[in-house]
PDB file of N, CA and C in Angstrom:
ATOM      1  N   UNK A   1       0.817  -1.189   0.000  1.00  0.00           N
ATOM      2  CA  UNK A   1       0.000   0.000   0.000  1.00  0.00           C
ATOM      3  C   UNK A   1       0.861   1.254   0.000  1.00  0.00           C
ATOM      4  N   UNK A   2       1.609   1.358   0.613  1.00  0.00           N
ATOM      5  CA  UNK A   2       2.656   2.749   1.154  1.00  0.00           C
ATOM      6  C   UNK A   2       3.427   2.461  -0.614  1.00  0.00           C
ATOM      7  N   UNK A   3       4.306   1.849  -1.027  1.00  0.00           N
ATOM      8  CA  UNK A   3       4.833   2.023  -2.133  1.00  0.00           C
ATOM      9  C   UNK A   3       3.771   2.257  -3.297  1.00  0.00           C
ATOM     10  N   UNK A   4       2.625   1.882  -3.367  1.00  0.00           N
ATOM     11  CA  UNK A   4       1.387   1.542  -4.629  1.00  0.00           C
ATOM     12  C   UNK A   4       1.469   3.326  -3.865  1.00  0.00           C
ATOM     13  N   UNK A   5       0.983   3.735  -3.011  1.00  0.00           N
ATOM     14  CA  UNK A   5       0.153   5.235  -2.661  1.00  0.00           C
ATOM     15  C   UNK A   5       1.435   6.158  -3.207  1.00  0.00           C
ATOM     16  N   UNK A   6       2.561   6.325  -2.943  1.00  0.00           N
ATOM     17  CA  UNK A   6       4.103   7.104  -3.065  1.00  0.00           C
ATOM     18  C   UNK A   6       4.336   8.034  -1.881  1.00  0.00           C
ATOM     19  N   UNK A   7       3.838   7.394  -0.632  1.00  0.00           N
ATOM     20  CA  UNK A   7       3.930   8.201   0.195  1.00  0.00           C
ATOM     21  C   UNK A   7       5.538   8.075   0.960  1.00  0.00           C
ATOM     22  N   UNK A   8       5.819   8.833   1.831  1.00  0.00           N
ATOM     23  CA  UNK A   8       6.923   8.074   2.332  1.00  0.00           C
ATOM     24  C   UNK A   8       7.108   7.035   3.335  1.00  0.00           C
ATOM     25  N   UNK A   9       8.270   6.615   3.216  1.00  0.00           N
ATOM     26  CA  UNK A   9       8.413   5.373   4.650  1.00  0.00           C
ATOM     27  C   UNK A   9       8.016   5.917   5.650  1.00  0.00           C
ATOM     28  N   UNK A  10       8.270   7.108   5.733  1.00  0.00           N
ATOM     29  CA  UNK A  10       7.874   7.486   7.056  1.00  0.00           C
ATOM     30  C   UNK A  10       6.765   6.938   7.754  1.00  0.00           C
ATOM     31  N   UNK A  11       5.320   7.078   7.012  1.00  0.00           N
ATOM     32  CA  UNK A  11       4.335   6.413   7.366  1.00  0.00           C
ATOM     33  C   UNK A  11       3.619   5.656   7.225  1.00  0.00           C
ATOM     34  N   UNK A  12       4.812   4.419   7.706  1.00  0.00           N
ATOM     35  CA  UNK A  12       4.707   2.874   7.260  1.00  0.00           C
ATOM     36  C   UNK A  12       3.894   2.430   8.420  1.00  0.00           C
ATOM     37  N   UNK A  13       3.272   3.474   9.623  1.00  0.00           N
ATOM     38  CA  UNK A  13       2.561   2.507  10.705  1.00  0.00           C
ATOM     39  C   UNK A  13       1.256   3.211  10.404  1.00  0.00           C
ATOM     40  N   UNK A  14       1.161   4.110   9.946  1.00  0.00           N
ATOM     41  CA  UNK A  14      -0.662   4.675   9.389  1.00  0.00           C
ATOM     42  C   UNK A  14      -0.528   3.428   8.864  1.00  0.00           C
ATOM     43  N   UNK A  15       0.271   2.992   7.395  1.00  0.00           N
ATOM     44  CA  UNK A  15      -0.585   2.086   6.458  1.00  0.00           C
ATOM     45  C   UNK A  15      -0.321   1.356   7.258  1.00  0.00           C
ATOM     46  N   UNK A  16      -0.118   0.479   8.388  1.00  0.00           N
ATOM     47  CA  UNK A  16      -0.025  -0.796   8.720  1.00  0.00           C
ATOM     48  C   UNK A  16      -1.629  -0.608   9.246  1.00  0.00           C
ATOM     49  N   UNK A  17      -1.616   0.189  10.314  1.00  0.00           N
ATOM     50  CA  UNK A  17      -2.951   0.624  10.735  1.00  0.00           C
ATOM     51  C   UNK A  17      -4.434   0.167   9.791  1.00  0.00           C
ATOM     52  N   UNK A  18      -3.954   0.936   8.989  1.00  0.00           N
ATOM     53  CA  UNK A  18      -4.929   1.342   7.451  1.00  0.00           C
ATOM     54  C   UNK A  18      -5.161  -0.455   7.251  1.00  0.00           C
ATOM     55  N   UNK A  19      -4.332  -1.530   7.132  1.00  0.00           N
ATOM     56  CA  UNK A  19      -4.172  -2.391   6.167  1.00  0.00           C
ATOM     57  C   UNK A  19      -5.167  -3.542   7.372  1.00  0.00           C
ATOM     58  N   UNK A  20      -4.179  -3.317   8.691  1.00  0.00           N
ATOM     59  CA  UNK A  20      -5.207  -3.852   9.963  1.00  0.00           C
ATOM     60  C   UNK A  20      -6.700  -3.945  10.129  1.00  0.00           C
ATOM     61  N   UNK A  21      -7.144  -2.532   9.578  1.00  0.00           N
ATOM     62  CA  UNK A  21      -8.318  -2.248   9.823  1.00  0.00           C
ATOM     63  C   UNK A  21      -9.306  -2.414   8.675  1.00  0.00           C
ATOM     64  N   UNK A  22      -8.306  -2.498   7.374  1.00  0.00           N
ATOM     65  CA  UNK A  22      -9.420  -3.232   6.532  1.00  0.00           C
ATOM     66  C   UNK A  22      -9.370  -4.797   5.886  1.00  0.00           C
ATOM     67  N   UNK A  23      -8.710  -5.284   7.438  1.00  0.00           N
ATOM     68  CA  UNK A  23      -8.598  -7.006   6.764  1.00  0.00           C
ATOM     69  C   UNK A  23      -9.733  -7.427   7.721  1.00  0.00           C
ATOM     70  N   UNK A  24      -9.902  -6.712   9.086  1.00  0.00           N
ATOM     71  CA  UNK A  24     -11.350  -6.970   9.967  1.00  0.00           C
ATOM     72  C   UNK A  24     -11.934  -6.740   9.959  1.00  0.00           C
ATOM     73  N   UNK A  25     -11.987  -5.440   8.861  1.00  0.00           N
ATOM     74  CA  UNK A  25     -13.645  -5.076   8.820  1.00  0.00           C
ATOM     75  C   UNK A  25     -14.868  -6.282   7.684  1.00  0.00           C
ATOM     76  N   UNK A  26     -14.194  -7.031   6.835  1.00  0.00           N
ATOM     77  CA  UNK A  26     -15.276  -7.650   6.004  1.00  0.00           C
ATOM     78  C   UNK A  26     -15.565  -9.241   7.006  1.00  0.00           C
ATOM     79  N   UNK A  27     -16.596  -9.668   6.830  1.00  0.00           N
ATOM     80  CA  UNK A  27     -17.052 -11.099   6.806  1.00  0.00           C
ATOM     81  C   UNK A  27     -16.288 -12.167   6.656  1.00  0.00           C
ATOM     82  N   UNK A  28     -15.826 -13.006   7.592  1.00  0.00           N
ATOM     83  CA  UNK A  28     -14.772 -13.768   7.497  1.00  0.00           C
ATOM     84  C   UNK A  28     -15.480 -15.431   7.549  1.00  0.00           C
ATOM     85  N   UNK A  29     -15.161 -16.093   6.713  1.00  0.00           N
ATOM     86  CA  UNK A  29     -15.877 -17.555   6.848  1.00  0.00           C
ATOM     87  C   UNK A  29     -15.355 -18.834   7.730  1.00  0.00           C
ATOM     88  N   UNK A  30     -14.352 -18.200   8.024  1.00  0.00           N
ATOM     89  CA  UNK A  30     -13.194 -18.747   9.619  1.00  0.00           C
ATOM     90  C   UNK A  30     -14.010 -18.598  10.725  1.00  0.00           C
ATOM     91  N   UNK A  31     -15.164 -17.511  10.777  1.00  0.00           N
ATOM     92  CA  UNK A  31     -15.932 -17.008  12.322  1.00  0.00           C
ATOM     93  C   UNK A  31     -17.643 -17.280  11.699  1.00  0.00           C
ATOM     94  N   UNK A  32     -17.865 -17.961  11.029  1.00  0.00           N
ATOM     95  CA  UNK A  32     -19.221 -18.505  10.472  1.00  0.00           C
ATOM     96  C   UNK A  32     -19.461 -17.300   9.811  1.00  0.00           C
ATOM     97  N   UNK A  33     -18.854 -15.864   8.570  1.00  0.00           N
ATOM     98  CA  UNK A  33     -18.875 -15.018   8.268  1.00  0.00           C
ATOM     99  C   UNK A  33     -19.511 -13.644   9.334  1.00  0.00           C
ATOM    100  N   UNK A  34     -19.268 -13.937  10.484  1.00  0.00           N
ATOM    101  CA  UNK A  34     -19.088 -12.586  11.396  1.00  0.00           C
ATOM    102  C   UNK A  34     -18.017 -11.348  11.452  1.00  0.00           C
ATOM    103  N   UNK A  35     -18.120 -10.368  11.796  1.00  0.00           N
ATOM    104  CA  UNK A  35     -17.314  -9.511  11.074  1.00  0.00           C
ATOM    105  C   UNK A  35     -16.614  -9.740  12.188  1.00  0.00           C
ATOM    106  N   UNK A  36     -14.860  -9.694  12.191  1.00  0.00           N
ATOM    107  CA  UNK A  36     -13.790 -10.130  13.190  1.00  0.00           C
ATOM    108  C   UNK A  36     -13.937  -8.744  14.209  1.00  0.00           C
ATOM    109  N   UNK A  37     -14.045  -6.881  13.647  1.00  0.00           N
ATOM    110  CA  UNK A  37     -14.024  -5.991  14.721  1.00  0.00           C
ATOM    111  C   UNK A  37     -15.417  -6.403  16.013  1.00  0.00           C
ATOM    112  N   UNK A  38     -16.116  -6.714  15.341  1.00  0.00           N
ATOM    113  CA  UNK A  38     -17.718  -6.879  16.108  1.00  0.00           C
ATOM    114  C   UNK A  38     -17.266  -8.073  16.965  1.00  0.00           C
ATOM    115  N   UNK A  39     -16.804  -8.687  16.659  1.00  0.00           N
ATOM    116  CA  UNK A  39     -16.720 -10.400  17.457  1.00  0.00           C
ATOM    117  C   UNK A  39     -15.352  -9.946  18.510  1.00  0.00           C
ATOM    118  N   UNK A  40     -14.195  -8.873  18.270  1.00  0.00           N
ATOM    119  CA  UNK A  40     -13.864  -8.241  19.225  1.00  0.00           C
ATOM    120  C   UNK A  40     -14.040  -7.146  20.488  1.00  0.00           C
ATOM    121  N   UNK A  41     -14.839  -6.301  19.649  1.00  0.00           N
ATOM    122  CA  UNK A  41     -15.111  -4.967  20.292  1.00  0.00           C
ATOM    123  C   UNK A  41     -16.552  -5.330  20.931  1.00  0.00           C
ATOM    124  N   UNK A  42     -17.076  -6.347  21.183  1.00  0.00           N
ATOM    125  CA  UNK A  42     -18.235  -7.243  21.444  1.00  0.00           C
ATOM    126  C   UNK A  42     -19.317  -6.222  20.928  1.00  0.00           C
ATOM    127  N   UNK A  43     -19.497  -5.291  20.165  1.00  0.00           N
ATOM    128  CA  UNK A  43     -20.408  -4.563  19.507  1.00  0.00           C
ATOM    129  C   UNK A  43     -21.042  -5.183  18.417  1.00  0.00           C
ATOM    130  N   UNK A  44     -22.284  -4.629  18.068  1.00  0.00           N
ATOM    131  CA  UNK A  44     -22.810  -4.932  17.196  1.00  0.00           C
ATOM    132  C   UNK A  44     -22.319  -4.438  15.531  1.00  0.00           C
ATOM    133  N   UNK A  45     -22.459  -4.845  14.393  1.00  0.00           N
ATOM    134  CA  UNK A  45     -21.958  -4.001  13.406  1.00  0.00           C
ATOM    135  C   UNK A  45     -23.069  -3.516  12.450  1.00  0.00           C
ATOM    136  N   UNK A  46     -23.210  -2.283  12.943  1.00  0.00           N
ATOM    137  CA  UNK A  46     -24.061  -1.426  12.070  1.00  0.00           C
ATOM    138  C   UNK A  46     -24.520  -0.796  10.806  1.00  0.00           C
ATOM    139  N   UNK A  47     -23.125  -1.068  10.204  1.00  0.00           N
ATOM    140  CA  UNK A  47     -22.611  -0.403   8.825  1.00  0.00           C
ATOM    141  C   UNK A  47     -23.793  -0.502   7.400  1.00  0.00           C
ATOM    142  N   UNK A  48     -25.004  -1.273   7.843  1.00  0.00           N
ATOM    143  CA  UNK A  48     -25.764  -2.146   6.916  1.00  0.00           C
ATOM    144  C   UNK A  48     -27.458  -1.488   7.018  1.00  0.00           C
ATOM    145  N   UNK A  49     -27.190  -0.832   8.155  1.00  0.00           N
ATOM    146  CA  UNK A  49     -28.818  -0.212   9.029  1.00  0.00           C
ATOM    147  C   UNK A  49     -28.704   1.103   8.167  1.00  0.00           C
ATOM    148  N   UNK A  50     -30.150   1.257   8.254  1.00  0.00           N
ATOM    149  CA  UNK A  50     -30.170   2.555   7.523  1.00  0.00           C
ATOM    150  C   UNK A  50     -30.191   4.202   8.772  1.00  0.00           C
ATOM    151  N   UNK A  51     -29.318   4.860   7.868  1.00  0.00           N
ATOM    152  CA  UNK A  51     -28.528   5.628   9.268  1.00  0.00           C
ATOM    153  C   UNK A  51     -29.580   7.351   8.596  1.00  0.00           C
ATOM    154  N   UNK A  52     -30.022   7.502   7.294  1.00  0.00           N
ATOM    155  CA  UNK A  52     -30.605   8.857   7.095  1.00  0.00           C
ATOM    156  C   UNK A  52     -31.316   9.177   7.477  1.00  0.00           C
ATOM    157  N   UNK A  53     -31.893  10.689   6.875  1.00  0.00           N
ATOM    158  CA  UNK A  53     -33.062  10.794   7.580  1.00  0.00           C
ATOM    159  C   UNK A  53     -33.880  11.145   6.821  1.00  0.00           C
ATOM    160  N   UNK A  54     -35.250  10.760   6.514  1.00  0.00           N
ATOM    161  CA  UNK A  54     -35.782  11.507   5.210  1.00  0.00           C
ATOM    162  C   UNK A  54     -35.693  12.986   5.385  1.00  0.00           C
ATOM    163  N   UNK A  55     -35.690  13.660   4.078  1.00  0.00           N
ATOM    164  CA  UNK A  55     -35.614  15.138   4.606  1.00  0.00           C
ATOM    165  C   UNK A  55     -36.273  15.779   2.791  1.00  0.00           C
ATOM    166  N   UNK A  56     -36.243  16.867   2.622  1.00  0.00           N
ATOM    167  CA  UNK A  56     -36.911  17.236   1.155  1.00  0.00           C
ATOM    168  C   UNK A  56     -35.901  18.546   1.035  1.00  0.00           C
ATOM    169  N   UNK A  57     -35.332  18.448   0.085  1.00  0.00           N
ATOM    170  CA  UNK A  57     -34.212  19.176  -0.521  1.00  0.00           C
ATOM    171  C   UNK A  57     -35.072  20.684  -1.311  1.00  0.00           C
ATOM    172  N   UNK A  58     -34.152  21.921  -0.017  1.00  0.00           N
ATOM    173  CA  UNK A  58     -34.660  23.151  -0.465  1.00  0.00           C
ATOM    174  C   UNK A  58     -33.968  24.112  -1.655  1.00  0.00           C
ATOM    175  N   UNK A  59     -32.336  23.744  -1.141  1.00  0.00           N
ATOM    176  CA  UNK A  59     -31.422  24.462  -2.379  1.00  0.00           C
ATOM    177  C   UNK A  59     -30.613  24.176  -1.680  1.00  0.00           C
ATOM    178  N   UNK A  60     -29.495  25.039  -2.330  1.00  0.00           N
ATOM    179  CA  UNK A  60     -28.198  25.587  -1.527  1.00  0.00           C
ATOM    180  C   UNK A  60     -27.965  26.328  -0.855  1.00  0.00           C
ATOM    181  N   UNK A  61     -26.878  26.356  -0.244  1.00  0.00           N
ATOM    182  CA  UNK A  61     -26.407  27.261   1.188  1.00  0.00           C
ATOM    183  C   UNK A  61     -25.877  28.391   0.037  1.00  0.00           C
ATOM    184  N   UNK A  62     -26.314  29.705   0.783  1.00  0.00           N
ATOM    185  CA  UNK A  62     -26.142  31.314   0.088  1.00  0.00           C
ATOM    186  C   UNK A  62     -24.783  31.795   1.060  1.00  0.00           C
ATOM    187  N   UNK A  63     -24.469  31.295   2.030  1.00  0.00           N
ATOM    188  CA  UNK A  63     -23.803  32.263   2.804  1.00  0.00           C
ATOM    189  C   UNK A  63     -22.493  32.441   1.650  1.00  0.00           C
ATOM    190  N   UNK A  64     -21.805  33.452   1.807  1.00  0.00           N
ATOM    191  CA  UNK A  64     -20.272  33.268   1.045  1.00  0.00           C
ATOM    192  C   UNK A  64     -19.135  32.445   1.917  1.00  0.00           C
ATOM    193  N   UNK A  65     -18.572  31.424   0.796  1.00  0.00           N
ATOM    194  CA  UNK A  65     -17.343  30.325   1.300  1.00  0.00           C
ATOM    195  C   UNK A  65     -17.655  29.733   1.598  1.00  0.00           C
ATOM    196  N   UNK A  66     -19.189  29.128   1.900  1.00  0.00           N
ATOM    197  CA  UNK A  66     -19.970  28.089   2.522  1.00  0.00           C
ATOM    198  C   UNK A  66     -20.371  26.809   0.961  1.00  0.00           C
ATOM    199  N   UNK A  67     -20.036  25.803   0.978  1.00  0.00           N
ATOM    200  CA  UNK A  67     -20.880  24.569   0.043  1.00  0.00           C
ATOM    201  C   UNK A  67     -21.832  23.830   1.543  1.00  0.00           C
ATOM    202  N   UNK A  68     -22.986  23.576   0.650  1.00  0.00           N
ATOM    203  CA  UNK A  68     -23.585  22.361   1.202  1.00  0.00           C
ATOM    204  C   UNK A  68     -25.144  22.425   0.727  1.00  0.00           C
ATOM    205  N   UNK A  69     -26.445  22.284   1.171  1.00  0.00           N
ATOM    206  CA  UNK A  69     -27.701  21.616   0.758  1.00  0.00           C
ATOM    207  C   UNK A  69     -28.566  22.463   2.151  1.00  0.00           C
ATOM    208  N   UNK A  70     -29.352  22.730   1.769  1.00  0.00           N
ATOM    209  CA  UNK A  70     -30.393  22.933   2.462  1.00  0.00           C
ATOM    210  C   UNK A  70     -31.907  22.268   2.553  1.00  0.00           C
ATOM    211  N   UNK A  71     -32.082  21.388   3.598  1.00  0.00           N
ATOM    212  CA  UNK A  71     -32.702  20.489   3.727  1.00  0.00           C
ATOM    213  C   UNK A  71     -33.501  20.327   4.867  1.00  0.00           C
ATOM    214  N   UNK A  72     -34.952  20.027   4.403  1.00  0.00           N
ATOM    215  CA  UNK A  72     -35.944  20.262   5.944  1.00  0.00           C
ATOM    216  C   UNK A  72     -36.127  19.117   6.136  1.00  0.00           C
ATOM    217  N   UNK A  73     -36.000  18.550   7.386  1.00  0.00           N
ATOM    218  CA  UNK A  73     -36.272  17.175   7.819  1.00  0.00           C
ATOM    219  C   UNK A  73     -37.743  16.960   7.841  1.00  0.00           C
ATOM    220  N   UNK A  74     -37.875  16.261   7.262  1.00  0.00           N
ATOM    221  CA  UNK A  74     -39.505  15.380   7.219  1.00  0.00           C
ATOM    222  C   UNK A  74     -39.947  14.790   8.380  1.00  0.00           C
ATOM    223  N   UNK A  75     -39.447  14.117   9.398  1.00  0.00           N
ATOM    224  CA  UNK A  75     -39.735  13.182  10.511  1.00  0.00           C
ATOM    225  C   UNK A  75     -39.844  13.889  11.727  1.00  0.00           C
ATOM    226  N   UNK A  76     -39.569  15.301  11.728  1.00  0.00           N
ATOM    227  CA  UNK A  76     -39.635  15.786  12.830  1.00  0.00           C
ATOM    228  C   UNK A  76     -41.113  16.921  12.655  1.00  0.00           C
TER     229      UNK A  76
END
């Protein structure tokens, strides 16, 4: 990863980090396909639930230097 990206050696323990964290995050068929962080961190894994919120899209943000959406939540 660190040579494929061209970053330097220097930060050969981010990517170790980086490489750690995305060999446990998928479904493993060694643990009856349970995800290995969840079966550690004894948490549940959420990543799959639906996390939005309905809302109905008004425009864009006017302020100056500002990006983003202006949006009225529906559910409330």
């Amino acid at each position: 990863m660190l040579q494929h990206s061209g970053l330097k050696l220097e930060l050969w323990a981010e990517t170790l980090q980086t490489a750690i964290h995305l060999i446990h995050l998928p479904p493993s068929k060694a643990i009856r396909l349970e995800v290995p962080e969840a079966l550690w961190s004894g948490k549940e894994s959420t990543k799959f639930a639906p996390h939005a919120t309905k809302c109905m899209f008004l425009g864009y943000r006017t302020e100056s230097g500002e990006f983003g959406r202006r949006l009225w939540d529906l559910e409330q």
